[in-house]
Protein backbone atom coordinates (compact mmCIF):
# COMPACT_ATOMS: atom_id res chain seq x y z
CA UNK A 1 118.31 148.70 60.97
CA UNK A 2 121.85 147.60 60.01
CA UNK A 3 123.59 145.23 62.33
CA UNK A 4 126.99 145.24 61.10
CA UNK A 5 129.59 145.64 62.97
CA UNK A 6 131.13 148.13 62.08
CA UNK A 7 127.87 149.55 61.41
CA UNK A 8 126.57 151.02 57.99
CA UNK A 9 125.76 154.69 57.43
CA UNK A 10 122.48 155.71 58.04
CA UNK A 11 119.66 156.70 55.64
CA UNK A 12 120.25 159.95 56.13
CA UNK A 13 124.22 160.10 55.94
CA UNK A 14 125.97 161.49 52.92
CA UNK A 15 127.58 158.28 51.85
CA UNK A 16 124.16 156.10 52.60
CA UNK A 17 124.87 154.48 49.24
CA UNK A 18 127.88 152.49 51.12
CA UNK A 19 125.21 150.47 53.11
CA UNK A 20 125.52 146.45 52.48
CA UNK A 21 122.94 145.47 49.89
CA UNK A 22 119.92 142.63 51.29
CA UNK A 23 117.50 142.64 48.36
CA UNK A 24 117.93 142.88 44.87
CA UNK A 25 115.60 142.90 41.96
CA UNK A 26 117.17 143.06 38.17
CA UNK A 27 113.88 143.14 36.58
CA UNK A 28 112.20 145.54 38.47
CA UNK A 29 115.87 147.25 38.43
CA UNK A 30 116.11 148.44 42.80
CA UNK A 31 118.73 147.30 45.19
CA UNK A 32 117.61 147.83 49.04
CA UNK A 33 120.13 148.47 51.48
CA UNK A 34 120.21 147.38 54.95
CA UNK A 35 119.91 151.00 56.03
CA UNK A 36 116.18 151.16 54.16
CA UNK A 37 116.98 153.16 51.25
CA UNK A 38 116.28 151.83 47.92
CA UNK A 39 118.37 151.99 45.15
CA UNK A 40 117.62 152.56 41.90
CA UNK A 41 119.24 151.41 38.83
CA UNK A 42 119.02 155.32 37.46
CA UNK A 43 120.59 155.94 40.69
CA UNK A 44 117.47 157.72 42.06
CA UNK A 45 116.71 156.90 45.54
CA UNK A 46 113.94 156.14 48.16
CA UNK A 47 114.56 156.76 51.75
CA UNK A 48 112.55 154.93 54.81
CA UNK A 49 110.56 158.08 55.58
CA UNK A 50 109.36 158.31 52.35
CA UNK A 51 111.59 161.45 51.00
CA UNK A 52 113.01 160.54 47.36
CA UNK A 53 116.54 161.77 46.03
CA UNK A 54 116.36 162.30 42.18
CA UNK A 55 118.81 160.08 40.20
CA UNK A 56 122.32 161.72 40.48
CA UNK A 57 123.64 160.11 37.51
CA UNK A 58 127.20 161.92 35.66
CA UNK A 59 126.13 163.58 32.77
CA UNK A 60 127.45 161.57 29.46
CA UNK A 61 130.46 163.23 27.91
CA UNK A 62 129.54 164.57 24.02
CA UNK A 63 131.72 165.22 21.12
CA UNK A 64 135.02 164.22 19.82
CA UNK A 65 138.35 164.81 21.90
CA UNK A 66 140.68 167.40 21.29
């Protein structure tokens, strides 16, 4: 899909997140890439073929410092 030059990764590339953004909806809270995936503001994802990634989102740190 991407015409970029140099192109973006693909949808099924390990750094597919990289891929330039061409739609964006803040209420609805999805980004879609020009690879296909969709974007998720929980950082969950939805690949052209249909597969979903679950949100991948650091774990908050707890408790008070040392």
């Amino acid at each position: 899909m991407c015409r970029h030059d140099p192109p973006c990764p693909t949808a099924d590339a390990s750094d597919r997140e990289a891929a330039k953004m061409v739609a964006r909806d803040d209420v609805s809270g999805w980004t879609m890439l020009c690879n296909g995936v969709l974007l998720f503001d929980d950082t969950g994802e939805l690949l052209p073929d249909g597969r979903s990634i679950a949100p991948h989102r650091p774990a908050l740190l707890t408790g008070a410092a040392a």
